[in-house]
Protein backbone atom coordinates (compact mmCIF):
# COMPACT_ATOMS: atom_id res chain seq x y z
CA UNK A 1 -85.61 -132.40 35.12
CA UNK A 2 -85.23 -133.12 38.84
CA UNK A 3 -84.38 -130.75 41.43
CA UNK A 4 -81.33 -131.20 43.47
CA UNK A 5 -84.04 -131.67 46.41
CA UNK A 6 -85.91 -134.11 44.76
CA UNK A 7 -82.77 -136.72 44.05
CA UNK A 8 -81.52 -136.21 47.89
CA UNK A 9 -84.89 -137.06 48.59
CA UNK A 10 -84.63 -139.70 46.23
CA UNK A 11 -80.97 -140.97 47.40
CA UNK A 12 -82.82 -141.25 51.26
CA UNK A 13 -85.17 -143.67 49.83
CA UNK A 14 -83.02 -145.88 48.61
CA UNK A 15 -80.91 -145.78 51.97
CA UNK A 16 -83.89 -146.47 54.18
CA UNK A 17 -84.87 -149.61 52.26
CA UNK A 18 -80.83 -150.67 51.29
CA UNK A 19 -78.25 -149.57 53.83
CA UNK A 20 -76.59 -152.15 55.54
CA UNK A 21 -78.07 -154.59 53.73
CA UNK A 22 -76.57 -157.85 51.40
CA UNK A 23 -78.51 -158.04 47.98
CA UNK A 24 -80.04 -160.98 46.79
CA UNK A 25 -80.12 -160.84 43.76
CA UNK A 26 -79.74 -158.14 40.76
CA UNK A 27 -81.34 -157.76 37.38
CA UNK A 28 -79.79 -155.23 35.10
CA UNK A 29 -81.88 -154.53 32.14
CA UNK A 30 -79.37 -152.10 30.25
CA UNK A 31 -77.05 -153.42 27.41
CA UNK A 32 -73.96 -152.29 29.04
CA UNK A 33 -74.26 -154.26 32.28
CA UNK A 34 -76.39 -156.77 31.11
CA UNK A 35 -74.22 -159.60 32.86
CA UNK A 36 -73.45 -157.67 36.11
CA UNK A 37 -74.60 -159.76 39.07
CA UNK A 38 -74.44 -157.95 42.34
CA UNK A 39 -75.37 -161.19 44.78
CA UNK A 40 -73.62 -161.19 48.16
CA UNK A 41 -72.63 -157.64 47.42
CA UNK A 42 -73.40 -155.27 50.65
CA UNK A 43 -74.74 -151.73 50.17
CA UNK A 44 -72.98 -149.37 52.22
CA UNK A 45 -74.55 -145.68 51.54
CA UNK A 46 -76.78 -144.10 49.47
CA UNK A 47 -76.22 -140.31 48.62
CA UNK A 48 -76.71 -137.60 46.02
CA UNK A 49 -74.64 -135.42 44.33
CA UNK A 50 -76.49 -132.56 42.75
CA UNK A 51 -78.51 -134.17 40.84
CA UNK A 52 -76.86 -137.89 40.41
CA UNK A 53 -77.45 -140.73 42.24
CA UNK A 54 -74.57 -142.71 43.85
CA UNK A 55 -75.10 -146.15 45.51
CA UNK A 56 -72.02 -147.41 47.32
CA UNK A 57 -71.40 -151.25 47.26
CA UNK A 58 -68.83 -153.64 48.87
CA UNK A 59 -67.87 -156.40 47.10
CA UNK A 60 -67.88 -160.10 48.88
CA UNK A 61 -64.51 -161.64 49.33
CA UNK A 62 -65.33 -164.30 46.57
CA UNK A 63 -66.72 -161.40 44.33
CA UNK A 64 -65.15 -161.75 40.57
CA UNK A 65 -61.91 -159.52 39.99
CA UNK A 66 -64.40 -157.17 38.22
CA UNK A 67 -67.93 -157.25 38.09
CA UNK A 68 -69.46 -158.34 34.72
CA UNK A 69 -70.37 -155.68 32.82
CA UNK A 70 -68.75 -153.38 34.35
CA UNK A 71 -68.26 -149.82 32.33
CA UNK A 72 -64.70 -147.90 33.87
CA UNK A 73 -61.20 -149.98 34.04
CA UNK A 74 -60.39 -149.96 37.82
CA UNK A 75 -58.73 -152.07 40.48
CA UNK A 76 -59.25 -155.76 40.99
CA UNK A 77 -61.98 -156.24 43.54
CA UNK A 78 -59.29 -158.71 44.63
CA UNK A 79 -56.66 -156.60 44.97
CA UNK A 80 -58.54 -154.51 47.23
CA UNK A 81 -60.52 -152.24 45.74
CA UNK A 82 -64.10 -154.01 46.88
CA UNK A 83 -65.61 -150.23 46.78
CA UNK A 84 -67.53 -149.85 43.81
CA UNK A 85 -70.76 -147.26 42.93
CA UNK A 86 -73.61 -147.91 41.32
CA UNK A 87 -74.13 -144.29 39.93
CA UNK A 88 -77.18 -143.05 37.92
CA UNK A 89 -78.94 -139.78 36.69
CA UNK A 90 -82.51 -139.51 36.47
CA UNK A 91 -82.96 -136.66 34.39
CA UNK A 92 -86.72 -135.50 33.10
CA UNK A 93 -88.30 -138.72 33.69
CA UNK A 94 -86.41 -141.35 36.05
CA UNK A 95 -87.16 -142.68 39.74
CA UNK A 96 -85.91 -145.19 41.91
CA UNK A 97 -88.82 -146.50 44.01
CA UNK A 98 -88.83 -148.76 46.89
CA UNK A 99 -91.42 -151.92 47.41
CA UNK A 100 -91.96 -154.40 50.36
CA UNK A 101 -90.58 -157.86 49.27
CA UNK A 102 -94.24 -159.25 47.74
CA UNK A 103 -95.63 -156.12 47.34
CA UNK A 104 -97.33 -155.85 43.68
CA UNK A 105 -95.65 -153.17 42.30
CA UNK A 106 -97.55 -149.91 40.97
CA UNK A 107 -98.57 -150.89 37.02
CA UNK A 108 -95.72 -149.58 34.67
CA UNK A 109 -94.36 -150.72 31.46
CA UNK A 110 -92.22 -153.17 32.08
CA UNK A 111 -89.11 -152.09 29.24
CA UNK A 112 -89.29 -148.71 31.29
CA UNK A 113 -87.15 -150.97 34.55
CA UNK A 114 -83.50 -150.68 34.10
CA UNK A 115 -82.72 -152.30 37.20
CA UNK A 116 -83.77 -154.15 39.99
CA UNK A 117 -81.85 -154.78 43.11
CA UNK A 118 -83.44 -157.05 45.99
CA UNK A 119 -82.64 -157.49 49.69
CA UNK A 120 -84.08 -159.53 52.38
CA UNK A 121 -86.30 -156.23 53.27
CA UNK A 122 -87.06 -154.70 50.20
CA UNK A 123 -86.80 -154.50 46.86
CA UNK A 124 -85.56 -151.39 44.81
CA UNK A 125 -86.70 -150.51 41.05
CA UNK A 126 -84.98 -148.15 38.90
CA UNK A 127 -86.64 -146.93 36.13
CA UNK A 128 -86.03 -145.30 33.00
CA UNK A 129 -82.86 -144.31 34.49
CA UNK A 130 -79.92 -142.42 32.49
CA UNK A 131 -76.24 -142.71 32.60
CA UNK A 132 -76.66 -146.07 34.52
CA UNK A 133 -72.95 -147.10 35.39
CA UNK A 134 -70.72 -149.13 37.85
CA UNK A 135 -67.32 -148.13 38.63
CA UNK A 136 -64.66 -148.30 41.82
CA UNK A 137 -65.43 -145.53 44.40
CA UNK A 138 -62.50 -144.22 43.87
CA UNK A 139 -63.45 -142.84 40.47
CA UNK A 140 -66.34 -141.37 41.21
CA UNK A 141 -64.57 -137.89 40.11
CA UNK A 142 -64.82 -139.30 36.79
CA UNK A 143 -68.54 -138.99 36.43
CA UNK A 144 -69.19 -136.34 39.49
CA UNK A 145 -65.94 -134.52 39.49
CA UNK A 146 -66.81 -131.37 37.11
CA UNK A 147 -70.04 -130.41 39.38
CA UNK A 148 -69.74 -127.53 40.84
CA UNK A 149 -70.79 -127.17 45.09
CA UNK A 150 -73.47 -129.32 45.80
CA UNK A 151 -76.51 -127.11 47.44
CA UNK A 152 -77.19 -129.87 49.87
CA UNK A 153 -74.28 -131.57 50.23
CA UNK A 154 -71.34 -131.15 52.87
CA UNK A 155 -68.92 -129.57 50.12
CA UNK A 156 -72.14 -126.32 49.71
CA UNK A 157 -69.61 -123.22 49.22
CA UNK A 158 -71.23 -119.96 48.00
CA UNK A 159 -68.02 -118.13 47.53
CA UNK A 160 -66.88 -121.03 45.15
CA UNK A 161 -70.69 -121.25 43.71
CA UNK A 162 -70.10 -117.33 43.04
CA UNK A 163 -66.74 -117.37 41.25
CA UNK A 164 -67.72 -120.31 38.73
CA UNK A 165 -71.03 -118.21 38.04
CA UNK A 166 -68.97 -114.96 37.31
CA UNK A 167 -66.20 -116.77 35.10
CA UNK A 168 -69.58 -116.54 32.47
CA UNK A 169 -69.60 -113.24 32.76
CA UNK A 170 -71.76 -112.91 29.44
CA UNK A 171 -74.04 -116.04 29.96
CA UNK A 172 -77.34 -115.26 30.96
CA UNK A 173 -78.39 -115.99 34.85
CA UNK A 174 -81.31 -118.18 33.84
CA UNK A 175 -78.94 -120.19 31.85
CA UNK A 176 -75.80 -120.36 34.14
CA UNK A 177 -77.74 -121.38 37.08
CA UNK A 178 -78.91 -124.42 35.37
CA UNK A 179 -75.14 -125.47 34.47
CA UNK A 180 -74.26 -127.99 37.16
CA UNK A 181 -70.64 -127.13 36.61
CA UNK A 182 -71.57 -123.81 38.27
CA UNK A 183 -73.67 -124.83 41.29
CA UNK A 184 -75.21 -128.79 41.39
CA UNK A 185 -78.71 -128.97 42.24
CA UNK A 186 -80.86 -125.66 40.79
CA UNK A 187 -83.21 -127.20 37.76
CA UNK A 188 -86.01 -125.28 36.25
CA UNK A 189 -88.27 -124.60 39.05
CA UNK A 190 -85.89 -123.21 41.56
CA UNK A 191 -84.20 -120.95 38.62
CA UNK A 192 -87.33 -119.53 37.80
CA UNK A 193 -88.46 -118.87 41.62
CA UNK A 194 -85.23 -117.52 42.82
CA UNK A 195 -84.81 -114.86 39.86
CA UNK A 196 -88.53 -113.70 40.94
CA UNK A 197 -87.58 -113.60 44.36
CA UNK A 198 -84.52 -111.45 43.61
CA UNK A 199 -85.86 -109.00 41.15
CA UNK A 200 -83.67 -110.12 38.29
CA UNK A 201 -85.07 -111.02 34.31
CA UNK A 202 -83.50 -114.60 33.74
CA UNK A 203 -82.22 -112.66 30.61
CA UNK A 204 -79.43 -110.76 32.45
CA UNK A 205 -76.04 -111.27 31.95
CA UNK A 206 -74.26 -112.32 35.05
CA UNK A 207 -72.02 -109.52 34.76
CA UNK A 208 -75.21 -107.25 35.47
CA UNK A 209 -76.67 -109.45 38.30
CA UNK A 210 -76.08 -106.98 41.58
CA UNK A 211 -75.66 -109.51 44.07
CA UNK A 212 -74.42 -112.95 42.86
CA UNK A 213 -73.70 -113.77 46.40
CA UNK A 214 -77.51 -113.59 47.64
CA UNK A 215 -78.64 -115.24 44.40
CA UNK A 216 -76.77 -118.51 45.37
CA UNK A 217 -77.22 -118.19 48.82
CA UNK A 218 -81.40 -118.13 48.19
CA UNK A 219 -81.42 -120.80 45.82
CA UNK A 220 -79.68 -122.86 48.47
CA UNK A 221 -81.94 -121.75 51.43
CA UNK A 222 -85.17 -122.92 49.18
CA UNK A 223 -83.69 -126.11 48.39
CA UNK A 224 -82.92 -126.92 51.58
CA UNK A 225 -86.22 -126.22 52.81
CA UNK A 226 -87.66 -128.60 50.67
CA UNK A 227 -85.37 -131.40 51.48
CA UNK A 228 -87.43 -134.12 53.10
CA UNK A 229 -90.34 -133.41 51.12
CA UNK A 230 -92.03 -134.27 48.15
CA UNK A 231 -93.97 -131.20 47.53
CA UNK A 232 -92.12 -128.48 46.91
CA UNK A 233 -92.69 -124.72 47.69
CA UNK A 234 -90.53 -121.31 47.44
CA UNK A 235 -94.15 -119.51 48.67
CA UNK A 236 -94.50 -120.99 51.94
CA UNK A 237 -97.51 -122.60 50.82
CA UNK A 238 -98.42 -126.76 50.47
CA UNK A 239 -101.44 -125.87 48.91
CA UNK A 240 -102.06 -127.24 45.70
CA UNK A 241 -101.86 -123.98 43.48
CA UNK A 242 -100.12 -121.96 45.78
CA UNK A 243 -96.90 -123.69 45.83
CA UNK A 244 -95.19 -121.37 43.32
CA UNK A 245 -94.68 -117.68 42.52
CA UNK A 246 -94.01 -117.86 38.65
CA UNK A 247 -93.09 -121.12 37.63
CA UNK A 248 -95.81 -122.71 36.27
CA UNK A 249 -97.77 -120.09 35.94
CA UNK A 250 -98.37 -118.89 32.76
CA UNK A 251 -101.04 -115.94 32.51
CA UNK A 252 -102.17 -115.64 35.76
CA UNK A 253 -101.45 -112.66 37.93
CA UNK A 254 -98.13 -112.07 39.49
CA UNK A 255 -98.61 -112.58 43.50
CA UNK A 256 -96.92 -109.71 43.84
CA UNK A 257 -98.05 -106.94 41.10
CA UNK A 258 -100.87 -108.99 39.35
CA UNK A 259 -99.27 -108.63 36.12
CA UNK A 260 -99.59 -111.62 33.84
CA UNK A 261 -96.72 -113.95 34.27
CA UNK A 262 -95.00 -115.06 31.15
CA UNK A 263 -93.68 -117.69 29.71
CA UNK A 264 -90.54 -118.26 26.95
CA UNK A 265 -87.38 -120.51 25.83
CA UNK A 266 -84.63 -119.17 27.05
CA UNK A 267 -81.95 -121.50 25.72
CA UNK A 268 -83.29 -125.03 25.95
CA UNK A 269 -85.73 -124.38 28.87
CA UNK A 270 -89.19 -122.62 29.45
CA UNK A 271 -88.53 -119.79 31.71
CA UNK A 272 -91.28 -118.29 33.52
CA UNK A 273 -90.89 -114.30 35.00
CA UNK A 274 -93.13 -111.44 35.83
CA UNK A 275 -92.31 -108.58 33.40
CA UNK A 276 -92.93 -105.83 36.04
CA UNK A 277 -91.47 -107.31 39.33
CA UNK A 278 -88.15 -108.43 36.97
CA UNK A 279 -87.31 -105.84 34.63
CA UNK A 280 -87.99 -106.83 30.98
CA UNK A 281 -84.93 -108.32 29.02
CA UNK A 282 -83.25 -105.62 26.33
């Protein structure tokens, strides 16, 4: 799945080639907004929140009362609610990519495209997007509103991060990092670094991690020095290889210890840890 750095980068993309502009023309290729057609409608922002996508749109004057297709019961663009979001979730294997009006686009199977929005200056492809859905603005806390602090958003709060991690008191720390409810942006990779990094088994109860403060506040610092970048590294390192302390890794020799780095499930993820630089789980 996605980092939370990799869909900000994502959400940047889309608001170099969109902002500010007036589509011309929309093709939705999903069942539930089949008929949606976004023409005349202006794109005010693209952002991220942990790891979902949210394209803002203003509807034109003439715009239907509600967009065909449209998935949440809101209010009339008439009546003036012209706000409306364009929110997806690319989860293991979506991507929005951006193209050049013209440009051939790079050879992919075609029923992978769930959407295609087009401006005078570029044209945007979404594809094999998840949770595609348009709904007012205003309710964007129905589909973002249970994530916890976003890691690089303006809301980031490590005290708040902190207490929803400790109300799971017996969850593991490899699992409760990856619940978005807890902190919004840490997927596999960054889990698996940061744990090295601190010292901890991913195994651990967070009742027994010593410092849930510096956890979060590492796993923030990491993603945030990826942001802006497609490669991403917790070693310091852009080399290909070198990126990575554990994840990844399986069998070779720690960085650190040169003990071989292992691999397991640990719920429904592969977790990757040293045995000697994090203490083995009970």
């Amino acid at each position: 799945m996605p980092e939370g750095d990799t869909v900000w980068n994502t959400a940047r993309v889309l608001q170099r080639a969109l902002a500010g502009a007036r589509l011309t023309g929309s093709d939705f290729r999903v069942p539930q907004l089949a008929a949606a057609d976004l023409t005349g409608w202006s794109v005010r922002e693209s952002t991220s929140r942990g790891k979902h996508l949210l394209l803002r749109l203003s509807a034109p004057p003439d715009a239907a009362l509600r967009p065909p297709g449209a998935t949440a019961a809101g209010p009339d663009v008439a009546g003036g609610g012209r706000d409306w979001t364009l929110h997806s979730h690319l989860r293991m294997d979506g991507a929005w990519r951006a193209y050049a009006p013209g440009e051939r686009w790079p050879a992919r199977p075609a029923h992978l495209i769930r959407v295609v929005l087009r401006s005078p200056g570029a044209v945007a492809v979404g594809y094999h997007l998840h949770e595609l859905a348009l709904i007012p603005t205003a309710q964007e806390t129905s589909l973002v509103g249970h994530l916890g602090p976003d890691l690089l958003g303006p809301d980031w709060d490590p005290d708040e991060a902190v207490r929803r991690l400790a109300g799971h008191p017996d969850e593991t720390i490899g699992e409760a990092l990856l619940d978005q409810r807890n902190l919004a942006g840490v997927g596999n990779l960054y889990k698996c670094e940061v744990l090295f990094l601190r010292g901890v088994s991913p195994w651990t109860p967070v009742r027994a991690v010593p410092d849930l403060s510096g956890t979060v506040t590492l796993a923030q610092r990491l993603l945030a020095a990826n942001r802006g970048r497609w490669t991403q590294s917790t070693t310091g390192s852009l080399h290909r290889g070198q990126t990575s302390y554990v994840y990844g890794r399986r069998a070779q020799p720690c960085r650190r210890c040169g003990t071989a780095i292992r691999k397991e499930e640990l719920g429904e993820r592969v977790t990757y840890w040293c045995p000697t630089c994090q203490p083995e789980r009970p």
